[in-house]
C-alpha atoms as a PDB file:
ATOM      1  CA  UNK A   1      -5.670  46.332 -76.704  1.00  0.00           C
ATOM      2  CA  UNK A   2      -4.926  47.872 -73.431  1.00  0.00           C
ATOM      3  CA  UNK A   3      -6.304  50.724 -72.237  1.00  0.00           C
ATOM      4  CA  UNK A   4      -3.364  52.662 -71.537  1.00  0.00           C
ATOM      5  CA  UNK A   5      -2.401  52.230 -75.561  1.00  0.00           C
ATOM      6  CA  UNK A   6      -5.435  53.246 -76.139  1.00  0.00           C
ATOM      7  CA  UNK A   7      -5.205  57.170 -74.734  1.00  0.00           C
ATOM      8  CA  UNK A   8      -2.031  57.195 -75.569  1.00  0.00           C
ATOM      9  CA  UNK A   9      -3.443  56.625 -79.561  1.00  0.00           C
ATOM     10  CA  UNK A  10      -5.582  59.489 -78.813  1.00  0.00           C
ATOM     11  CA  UNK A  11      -3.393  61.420 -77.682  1.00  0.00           C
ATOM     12  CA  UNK A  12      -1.319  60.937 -80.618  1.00  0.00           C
ATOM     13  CA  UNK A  13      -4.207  61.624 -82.727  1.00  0.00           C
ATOM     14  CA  UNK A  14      -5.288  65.227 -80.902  1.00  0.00           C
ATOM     15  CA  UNK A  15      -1.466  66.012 -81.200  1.00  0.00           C
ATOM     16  CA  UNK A  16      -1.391  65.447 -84.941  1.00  0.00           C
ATOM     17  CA  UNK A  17      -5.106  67.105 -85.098  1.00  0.00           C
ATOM     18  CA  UNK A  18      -4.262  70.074 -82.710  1.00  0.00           C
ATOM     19  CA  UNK A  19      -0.447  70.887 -84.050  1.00  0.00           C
ATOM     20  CA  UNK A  20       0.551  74.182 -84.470  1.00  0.00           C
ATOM     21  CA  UNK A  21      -3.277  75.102 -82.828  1.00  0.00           C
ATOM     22  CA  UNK A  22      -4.194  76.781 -79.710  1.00  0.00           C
ATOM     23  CA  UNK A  23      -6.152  73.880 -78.697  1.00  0.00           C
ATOM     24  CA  UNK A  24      -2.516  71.739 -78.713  1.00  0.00           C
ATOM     25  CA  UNK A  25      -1.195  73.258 -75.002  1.00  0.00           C
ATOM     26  CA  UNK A  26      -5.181  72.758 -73.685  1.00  0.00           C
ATOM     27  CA  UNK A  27      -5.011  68.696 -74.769  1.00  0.00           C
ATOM     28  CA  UNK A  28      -1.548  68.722 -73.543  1.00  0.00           C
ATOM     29  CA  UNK A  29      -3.554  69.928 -70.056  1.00  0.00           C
ATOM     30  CA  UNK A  30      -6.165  67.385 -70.325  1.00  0.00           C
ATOM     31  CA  UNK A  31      -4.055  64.715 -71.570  1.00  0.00           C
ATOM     32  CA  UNK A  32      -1.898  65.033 -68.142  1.00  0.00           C
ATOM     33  CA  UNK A  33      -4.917  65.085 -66.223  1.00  0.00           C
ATOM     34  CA  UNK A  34      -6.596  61.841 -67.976  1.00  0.00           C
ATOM     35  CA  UNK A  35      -3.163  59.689 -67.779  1.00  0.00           C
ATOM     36  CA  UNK A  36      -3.447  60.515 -64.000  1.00  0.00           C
ATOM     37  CA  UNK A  37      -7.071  59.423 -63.646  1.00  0.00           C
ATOM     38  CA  UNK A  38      -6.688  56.356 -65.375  1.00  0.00           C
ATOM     39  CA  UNK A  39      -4.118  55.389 -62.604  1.00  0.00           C
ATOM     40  CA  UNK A  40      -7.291  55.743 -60.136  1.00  0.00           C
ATOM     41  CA  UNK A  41      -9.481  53.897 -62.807  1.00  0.00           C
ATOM     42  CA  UNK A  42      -6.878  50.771 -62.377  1.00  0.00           C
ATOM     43  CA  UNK A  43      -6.687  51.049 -58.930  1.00  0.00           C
ATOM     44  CA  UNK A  44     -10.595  50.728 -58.771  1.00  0.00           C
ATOM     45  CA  UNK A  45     -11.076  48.153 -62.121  1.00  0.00           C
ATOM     46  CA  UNK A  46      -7.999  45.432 -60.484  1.00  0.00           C
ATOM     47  CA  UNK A  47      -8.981  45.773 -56.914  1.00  0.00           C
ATOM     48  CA  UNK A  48     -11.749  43.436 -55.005  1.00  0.00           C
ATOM     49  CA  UNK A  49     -15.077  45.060 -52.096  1.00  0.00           C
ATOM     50  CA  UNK A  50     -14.125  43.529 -49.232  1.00  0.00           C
ATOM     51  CA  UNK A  51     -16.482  43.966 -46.338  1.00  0.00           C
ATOM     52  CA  UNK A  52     -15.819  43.474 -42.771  1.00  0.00           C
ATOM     53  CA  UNK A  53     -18.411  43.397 -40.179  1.00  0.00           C
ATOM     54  CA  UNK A  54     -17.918  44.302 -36.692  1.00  0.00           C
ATOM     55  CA  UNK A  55     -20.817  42.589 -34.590  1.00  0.00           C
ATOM     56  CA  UNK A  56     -20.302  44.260 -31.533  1.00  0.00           C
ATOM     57  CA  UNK A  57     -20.651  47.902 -33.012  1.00  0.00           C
ATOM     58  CA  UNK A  58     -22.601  46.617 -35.691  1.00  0.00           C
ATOM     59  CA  UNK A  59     -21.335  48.434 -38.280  1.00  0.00           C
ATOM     60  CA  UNK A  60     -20.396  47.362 -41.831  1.00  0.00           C
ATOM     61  CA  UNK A  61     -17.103  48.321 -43.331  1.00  0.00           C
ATOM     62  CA  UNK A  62     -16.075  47.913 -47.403  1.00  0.00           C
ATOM     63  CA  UNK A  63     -12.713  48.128 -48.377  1.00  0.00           C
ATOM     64  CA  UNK A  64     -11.309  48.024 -51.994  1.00  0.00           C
ATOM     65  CA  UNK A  65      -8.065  45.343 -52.054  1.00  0.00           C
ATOM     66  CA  UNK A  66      -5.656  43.874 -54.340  1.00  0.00           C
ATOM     67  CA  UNK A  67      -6.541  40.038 -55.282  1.00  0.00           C
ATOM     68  CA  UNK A  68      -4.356  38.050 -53.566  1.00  0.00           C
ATOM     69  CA  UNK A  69      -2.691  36.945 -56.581  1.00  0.00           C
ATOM     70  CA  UNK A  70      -1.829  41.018 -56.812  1.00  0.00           C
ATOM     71  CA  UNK A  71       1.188  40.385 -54.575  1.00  0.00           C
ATOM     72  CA  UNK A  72       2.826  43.880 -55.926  1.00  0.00           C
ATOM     73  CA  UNK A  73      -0.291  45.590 -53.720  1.00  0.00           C
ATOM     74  CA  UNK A  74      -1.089  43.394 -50.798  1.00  0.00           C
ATOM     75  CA  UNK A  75      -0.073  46.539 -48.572  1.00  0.00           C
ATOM     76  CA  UNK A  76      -2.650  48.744 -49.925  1.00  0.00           C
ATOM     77  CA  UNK A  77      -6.407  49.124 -49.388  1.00  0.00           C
ATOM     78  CA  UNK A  78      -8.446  52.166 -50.122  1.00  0.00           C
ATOM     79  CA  UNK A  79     -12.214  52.770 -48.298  1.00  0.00           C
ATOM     80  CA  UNK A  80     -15.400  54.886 -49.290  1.00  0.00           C
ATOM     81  CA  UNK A  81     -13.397  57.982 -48.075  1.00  0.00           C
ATOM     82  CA  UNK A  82     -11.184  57.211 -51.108  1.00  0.00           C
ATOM     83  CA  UNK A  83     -13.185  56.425 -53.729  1.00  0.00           C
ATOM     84  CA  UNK A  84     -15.638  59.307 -53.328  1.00  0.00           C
ATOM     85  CA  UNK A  85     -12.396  61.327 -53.665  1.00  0.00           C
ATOM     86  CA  UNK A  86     -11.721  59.350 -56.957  1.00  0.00           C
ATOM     87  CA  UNK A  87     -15.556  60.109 -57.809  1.00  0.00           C
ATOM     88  CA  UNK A  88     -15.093  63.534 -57.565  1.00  0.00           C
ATOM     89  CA  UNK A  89     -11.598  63.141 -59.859  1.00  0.00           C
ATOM     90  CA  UNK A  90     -13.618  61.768 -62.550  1.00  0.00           C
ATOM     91  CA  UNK A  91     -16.866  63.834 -62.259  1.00  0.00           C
ATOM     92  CA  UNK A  92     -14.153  66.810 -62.588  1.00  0.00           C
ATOM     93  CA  UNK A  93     -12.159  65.286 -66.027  1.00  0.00           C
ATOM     94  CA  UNK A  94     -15.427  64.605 -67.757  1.00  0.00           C
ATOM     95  CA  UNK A  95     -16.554  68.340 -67.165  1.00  0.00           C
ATOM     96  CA  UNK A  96     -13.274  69.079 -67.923  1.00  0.00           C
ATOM     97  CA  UNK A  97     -13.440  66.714 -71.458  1.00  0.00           C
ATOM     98  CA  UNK A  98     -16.830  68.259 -72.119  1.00  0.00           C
ATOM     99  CA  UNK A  99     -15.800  71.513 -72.199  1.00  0.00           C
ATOM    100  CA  UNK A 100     -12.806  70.985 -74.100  1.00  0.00           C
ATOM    101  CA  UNK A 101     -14.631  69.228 -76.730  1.00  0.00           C
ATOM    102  CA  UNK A 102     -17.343  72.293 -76.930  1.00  0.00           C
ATOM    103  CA  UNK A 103     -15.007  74.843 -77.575  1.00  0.00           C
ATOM    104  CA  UNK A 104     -13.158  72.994 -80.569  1.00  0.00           C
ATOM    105  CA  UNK A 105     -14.159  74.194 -83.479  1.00  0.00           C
ATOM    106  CA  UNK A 106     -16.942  71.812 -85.660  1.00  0.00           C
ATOM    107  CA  UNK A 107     -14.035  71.491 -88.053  1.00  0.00           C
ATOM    108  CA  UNK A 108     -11.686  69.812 -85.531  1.00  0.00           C
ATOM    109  CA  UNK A 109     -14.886  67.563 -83.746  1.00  0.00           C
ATOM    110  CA  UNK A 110     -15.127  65.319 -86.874  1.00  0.00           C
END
Protein backbone atom coordinates (compact mmCIF):
# COMPACT_ATOMS: atom_id res chain seq x y z
CA UNK A 1 0.00 0.00 0.00
CA UNK A 2 1.37 3.38 -0.56
CA UNK A 3 2.03 5.66 1.86
CA UNK A 4 0.10 8.46 0.70
CA UNK A 5 -3.22 5.97 0.91
CA UNK A 6 -2.20 5.28 3.93
CA UNK A 7 -2.73 8.99 5.76
CA UNK A 8 -5.22 9.57 3.71
CA UNK A 9 -7.06 6.19 5.56
CA UNK A 10 -6.28 7.94 8.67
CA UNK A 11 -7.45 10.74 7.93
CA UNK A 12 -10.63 9.27 6.98
CA UNK A 13 -10.68 7.45 10.13
CA UNK A 14 -10.02 10.75 12.60
CA UNK A 15 -12.77 12.42 10.38
CA UNK A 16 -15.32 9.70 11.08
CA UNK A 17 -13.82 9.50 14.86
CA UNK A 18 -13.66 13.37 15.37
CA UNK A 19 -17.18 14.40 13.48
CA UNK A 20 -19.25 16.79 14.91
CA UNK A 21 -16.13 17.16 17.79
CA UNK A 22 -13.93 19.97 18.58
CA UNK A 23 -11.01 17.91 17.92
CA UNK A 24 -12.40 17.63 13.95
CA UNK A 25 -11.05 21.47 12.83
CA UNK A 26 -7.56 20.59 15.05
CA UNK A 27 -6.99 17.12 12.74
CA UNK A 28 -8.16 19.09 9.87
CA UNK A 29 -4.89 21.43 11.05
CA UNK A 30 -2.63 18.59 11.47
CA UNK A 31 -3.82 16.66 8.65
CA UNK A 32 -2.74 19.76 6.26
CA UNK A 33 0.42 19.97 7.94
CA UNK A 34 1.31 16.03 7.68
CA UNK A 35 0.19 15.81 3.78
CA UNK A 36 2.79 18.66 3.39
CA UNK A 37 5.58 16.88 5.26
CA UNK A 38 5.20 13.78 3.60
CA UNK A 39 6.03 15.71 0.31
CA UNK A 40 9.56 16.43 2.12
CA UNK A 41 9.59 12.71 3.37
CA UNK A 42 9.47 11.67 -0.59
CA UNK A 43 11.75 14.09 -1.57
CA UNK A 44 14.30 12.64 1.04
CA UNK A 45 13.08 8.57 0.79
CA UNK A 46 13.42 8.73 -3.62
CA UNK A 47 16.45 10.88 -3.74
CA UNK A 48 20.31 9.49 -3.72
CA UNK A 49 23.80 11.32 -1.14
CA UNK A 50 25.85 12.36 -3.62
CA UNK A 51 29.18 13.68 -2.47
CA UNK A 52 31.54 15.79 -4.31
CA UNK A 53 34.97 16.48 -3.22
CA UNK A 54 36.87 19.47 -4.05
CA UNK A 55 40.72 18.60 -3.61
CA UNK A 56 42.03 21.86 -3.85
CA UNK A 57 39.86 23.37 -0.91
CA UNK A 58 39.54 20.12 0.50
CA UNK A 59 36.27 20.21 1.46
CA UNK A 60 33.54 17.55 1.15
CA UNK A 61 30.16 18.40 -0.22
CA UNK A 62 26.76 15.92 -0.03
CA UNK A 63 23.99 16.60 -2.06
CA UNK A 64 20.58 14.74 -2.09
CA UNK A 65 19.57 13.93 -6.10
CA UNK A 66 17.02 12.29 -8.09
CA UNK A 67 18.24 8.71 -9.53
CA UNK A 68 18.89 9.13 -12.86
CA UNK A 69 16.13 7.03 -13.87
CA UNK A 70 13.99 10.04 -11.92
CA UNK A 71 14.05 12.02 -15.17
CA UNK A 72 10.85 14.19 -13.82
CA UNK A 73 13.68 15.71 -11.13
CA UNK A 74 17.05 15.72 -12.76
CA UNK A 75 16.93 19.67 -12.22
CA UNK A 76 16.69 19.49 -8.58
CA UNK A 77 19.17 18.82 -5.76
CA UNK A 78 18.76 19.79 -2.18
CA UNK A 79 22.09 20.08 0.41
CA UNK A 80 22.50 19.86 4.33
CA UNK A 81 21.09 23.47 4.42
CA UNK A 82 17.86 21.78 3.22
CA UNK A 83 17.43 18.91 4.97
CA UNK A 84 18.14 20.35 8.42
CA UNK A 85 15.26 22.66 7.40
CA UNK A 86 13.19 19.44 6.65
CA UNK A 87 14.57 18.13 10.17
CA UNK A 88 13.25 20.84 11.87
CA UNK A 89 9.66 20.32 9.75
CA UNK A 90 9.41 16.99 11.17
CA UNK A 91 10.80 17.51 14.73
CA UNK A 92 7.89 20.32 14.68
CA UNK A 93 4.78 17.77 13.29
CA UNK A 94 5.70 15.10 15.77
CA UNK A 95 5.46 17.71 18.72
CA UNK A 96 2.71 18.87 17.00
CA UNK A 97 1.10 14.94 16.70
CA UNK A 98 2.08 14.45 20.33
CA UNK A 99 0.25 17.03 21.60
CA UNK A 100 -2.71 16.49 19.65
CA UNK A 101 -2.90 12.99 20.67
CA UNK A 102 -2.54 14.09 24.60
CA UNK A 103 -5.30 16.27 24.66
CA UNK A 104 -7.89 13.73 23.04
CA UNK A 105 -9.83 12.41 25.37
CA UNK A 106 -8.91 8.43 26.57
CA UNK A 107 -12.24 7.69 24.95
CA UNK A 108 -11.21 8.89 21.46
CA UNK A 109 -7.22 7.34 21.89
CA UNK A 110 -8.54 3.73 21.60
Amino acid sequence: MLPNTRRKMVDAAAKVVLKDNKYLKEWTKLSRKIEGESKNRNRIAHFGLISHTNSKRKTETYLLKPSIFNVANQDREYDIKQIKVWQKSFNSLAADMSKFLNNLPAALRA
